[in-house]
N, C-alpha and C. Protein backbone atom coordinates (compact mmCIF):
# COMPACT_ATOMS: atom_id res chain seq x y z
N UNK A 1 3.93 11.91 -40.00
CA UNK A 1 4.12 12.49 -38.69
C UNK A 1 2.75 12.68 -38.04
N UNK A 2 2.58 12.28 -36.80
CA UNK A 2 1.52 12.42 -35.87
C UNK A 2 1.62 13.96 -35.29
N UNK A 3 0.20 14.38 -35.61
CA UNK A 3 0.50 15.88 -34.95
C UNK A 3 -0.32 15.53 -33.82
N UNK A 4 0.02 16.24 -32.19
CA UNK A 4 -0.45 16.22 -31.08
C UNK A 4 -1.45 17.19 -30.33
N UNK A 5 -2.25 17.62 -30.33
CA UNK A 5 -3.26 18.81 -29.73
C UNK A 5 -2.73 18.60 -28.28
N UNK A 6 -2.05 19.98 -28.29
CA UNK A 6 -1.65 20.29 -26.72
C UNK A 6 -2.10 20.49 -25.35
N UNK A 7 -3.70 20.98 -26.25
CA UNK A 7 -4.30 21.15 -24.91
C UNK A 7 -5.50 19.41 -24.63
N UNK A 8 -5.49 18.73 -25.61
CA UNK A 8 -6.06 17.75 -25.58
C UNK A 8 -5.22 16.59 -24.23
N UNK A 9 -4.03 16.93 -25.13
CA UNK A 9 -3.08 15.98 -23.69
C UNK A 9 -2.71 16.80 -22.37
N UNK A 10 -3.00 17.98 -22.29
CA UNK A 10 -3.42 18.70 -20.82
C UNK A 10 -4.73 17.98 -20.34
N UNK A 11 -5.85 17.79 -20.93
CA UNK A 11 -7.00 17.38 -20.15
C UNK A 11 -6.84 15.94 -20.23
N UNK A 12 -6.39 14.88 -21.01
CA UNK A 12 -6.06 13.69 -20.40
C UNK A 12 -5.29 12.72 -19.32
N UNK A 13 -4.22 14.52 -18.83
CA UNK A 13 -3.07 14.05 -17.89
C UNK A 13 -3.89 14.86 -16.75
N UNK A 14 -4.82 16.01 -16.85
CA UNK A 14 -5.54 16.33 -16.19
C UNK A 14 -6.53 14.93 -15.24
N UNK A 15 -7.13 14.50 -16.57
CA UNK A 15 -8.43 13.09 -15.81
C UNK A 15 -7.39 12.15 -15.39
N UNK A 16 -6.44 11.98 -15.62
CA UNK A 16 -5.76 10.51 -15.36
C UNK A 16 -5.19 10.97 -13.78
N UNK A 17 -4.80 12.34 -13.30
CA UNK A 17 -4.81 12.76 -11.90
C UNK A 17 -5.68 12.50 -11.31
N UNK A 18 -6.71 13.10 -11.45
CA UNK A 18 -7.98 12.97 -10.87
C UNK A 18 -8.68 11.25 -10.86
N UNK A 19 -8.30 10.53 -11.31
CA UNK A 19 -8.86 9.33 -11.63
C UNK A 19 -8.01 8.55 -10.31
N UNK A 20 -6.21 8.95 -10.56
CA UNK A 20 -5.60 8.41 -9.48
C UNK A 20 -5.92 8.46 -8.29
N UNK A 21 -5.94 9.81 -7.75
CA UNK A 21 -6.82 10.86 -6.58
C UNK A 21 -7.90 10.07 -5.62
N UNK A 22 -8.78 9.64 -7.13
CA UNK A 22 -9.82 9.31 -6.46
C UNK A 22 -9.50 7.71 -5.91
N UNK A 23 -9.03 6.84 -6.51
CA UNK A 23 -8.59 5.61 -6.35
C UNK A 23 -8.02 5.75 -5.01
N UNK A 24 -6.69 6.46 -4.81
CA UNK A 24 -6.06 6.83 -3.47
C UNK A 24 -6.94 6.44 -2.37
N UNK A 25 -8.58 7.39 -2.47
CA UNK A 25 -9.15 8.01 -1.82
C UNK A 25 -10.67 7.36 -1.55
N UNK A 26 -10.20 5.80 -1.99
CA UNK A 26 -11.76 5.03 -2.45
C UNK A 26 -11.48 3.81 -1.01
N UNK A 27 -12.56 4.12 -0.69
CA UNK A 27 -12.37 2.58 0.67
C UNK A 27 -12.04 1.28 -0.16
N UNK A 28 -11.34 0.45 0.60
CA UNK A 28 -11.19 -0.70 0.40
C UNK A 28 -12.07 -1.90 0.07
N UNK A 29 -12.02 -2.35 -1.11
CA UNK A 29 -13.18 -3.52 -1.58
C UNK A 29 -13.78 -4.33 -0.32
N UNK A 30 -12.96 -4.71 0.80
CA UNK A 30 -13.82 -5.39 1.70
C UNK A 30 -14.75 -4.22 2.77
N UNK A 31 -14.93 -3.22 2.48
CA UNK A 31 -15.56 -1.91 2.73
C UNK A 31 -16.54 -1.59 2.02
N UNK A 32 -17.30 -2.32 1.20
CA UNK A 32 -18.01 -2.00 0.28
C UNK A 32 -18.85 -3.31 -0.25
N UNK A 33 -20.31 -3.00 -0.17
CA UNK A 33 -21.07 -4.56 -0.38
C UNK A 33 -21.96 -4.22 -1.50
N UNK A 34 -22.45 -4.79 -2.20
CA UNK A 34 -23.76 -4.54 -3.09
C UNK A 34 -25.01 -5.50 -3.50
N UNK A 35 -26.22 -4.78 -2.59
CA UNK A 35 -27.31 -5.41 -2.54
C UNK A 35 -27.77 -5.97 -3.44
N UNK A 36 -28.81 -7.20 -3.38
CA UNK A 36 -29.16 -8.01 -4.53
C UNK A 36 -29.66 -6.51 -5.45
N UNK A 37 -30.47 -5.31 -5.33
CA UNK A 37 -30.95 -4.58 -6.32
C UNK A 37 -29.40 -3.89 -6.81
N UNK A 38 -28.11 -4.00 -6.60
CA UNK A 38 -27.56 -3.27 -7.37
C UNK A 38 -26.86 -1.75 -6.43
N UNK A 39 -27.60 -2.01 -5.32
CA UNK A 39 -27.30 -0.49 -4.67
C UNK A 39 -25.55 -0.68 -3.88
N UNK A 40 -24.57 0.40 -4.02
CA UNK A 40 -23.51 -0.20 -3.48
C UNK A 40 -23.20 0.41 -2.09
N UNK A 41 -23.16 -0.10 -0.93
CA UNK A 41 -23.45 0.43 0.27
C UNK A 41 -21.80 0.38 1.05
N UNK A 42 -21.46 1.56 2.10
CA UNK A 42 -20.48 1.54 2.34
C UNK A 42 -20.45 1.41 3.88
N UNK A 43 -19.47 0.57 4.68
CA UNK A 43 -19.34 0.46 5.84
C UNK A 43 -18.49 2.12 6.78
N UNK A 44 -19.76 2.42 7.44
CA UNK A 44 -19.61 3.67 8.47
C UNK A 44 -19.32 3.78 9.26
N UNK A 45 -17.98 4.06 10.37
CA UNK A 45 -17.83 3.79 12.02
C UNK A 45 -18.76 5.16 12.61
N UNK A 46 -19.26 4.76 13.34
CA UNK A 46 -20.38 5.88 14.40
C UNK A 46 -19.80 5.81 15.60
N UNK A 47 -19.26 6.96 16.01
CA UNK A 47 -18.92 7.15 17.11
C UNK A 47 -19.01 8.17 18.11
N UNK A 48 -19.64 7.76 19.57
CA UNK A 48 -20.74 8.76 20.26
C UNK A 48 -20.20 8.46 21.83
N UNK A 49 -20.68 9.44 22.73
CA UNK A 49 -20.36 9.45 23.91
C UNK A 49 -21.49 9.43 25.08
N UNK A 50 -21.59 8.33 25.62
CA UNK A 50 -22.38 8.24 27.03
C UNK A 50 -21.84 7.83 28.04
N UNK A 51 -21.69 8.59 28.79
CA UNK A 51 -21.44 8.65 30.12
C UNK A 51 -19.95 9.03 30.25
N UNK A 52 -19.26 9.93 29.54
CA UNK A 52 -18.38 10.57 29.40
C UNK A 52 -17.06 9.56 28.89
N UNK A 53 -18.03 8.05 27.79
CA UNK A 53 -16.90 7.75 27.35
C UNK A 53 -17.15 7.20 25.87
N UNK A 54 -16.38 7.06 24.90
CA UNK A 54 -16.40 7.10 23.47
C UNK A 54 -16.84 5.53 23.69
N UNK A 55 -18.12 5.57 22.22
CA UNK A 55 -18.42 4.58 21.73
C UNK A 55 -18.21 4.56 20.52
N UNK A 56 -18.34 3.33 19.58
CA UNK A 56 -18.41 3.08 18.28
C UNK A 56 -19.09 2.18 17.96
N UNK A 57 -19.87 1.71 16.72
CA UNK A 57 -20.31 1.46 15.92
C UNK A 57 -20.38 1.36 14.73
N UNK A 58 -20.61 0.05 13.71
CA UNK A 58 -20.53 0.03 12.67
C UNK A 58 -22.13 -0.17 11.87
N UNK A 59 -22.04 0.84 10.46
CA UNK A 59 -23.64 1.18 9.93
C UNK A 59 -22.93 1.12 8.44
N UNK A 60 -23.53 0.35 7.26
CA UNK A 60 -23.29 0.02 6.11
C UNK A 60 -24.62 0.89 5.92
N UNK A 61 -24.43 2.40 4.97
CA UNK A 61 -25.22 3.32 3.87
C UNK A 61 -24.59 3.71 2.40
N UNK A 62 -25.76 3.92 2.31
CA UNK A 62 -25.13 4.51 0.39
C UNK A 62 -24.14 5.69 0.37
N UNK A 63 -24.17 6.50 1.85
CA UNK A 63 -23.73 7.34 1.37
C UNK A 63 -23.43 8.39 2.87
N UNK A 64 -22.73 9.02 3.07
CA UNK A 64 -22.51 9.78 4.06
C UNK A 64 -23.93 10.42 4.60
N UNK A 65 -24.51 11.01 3.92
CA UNK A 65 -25.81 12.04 4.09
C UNK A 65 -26.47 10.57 4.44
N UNK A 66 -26.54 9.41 3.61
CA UNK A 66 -27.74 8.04 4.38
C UNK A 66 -27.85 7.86 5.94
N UNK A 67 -25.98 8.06 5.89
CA UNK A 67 -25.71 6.99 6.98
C UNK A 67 -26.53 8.38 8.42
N UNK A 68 -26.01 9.25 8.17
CA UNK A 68 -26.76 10.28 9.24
C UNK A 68 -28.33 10.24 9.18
N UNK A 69 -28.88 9.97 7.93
CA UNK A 69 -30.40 9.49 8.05
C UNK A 69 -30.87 8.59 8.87
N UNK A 70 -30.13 7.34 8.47
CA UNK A 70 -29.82 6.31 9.26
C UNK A 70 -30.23 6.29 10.95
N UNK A 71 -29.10 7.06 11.35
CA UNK A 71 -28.96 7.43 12.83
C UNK A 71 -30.13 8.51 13.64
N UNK A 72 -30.81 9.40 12.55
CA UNK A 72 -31.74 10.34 13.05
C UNK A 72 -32.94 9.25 13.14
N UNK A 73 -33.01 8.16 12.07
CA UNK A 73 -33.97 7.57 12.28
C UNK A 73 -34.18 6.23 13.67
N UNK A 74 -33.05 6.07 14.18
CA UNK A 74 -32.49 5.38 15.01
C UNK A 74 -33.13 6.20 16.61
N UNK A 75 -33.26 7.53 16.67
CA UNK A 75 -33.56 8.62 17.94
C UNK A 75 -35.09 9.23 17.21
N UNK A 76 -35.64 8.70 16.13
CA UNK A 76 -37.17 8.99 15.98
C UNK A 76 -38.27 7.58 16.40
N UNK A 77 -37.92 6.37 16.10
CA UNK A 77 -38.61 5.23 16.01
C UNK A 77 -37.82 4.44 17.14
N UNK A 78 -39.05 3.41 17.39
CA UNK A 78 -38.17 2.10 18.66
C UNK A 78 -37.04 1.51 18.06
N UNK A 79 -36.65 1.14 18.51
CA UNK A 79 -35.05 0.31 17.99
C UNK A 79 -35.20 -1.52 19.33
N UNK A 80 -35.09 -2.32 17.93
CA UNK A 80 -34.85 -3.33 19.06
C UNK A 80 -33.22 -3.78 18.89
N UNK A 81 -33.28 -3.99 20.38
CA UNK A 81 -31.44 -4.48 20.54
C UNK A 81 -31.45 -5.89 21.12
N UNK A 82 -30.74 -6.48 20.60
CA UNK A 82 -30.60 -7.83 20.91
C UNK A 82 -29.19 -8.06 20.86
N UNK A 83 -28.49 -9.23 21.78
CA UNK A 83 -27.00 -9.49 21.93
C UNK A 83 -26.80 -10.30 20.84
N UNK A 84 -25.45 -10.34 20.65
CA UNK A 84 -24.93 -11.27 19.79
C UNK A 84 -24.28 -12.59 20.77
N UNK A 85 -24.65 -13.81 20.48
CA UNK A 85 -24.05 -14.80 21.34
C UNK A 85 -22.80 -15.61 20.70
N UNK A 86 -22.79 -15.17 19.24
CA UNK A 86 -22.19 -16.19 18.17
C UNK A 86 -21.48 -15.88 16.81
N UNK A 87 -20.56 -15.41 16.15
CA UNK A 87 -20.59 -15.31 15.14
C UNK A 87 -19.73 -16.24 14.37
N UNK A 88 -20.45 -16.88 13.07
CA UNK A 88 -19.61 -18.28 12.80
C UNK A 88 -18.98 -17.51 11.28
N UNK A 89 -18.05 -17.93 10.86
CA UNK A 89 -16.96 -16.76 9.94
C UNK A 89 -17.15 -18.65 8.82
């Protein structure tokens, strides 16, 4: 007879929630890129208002706290903008 530790299979049905949870709660693989070093970066919508109307934007960071780095560094340094004429898929 197999004896069972009760509270052992409380904390495995415990992680296997939490494991689901997080899966639920994980962006979608085409949401997610990883640089030749390994770093895994996530696609960010930015969205801001000039001239009393909503913009958006998309910013690939490591991380929520990056992606706002990101953007402070965007209103400290020049930024060059250039159009897009083309995108070939």
């Amino acid at each position: 007879m197999k004896l069972i530790d009760i509270e052992d299979a409380k904390q495995k049905k415990k992680a296997e929630k939490r494991k689901a949870k997080k899966a639920l709660n994980a962006p979608d693989n085409n949401l997610i890129t990883i640089s030749p070093d390994g770093k895994k970066y996530f696609l960010f919508s930015v969205r801001y208002v000039y001239k009393q109307k909503n913009f958006t934007f998309e910013l690939w960071a490591t991380s929520k706290k990056d992606a706002v780095n990101r953007i402070c560094s965007i209103q400290r340094f020049p930024v060059e903008v250039s159009q897009i004429h083309s995108i070939i898929q």
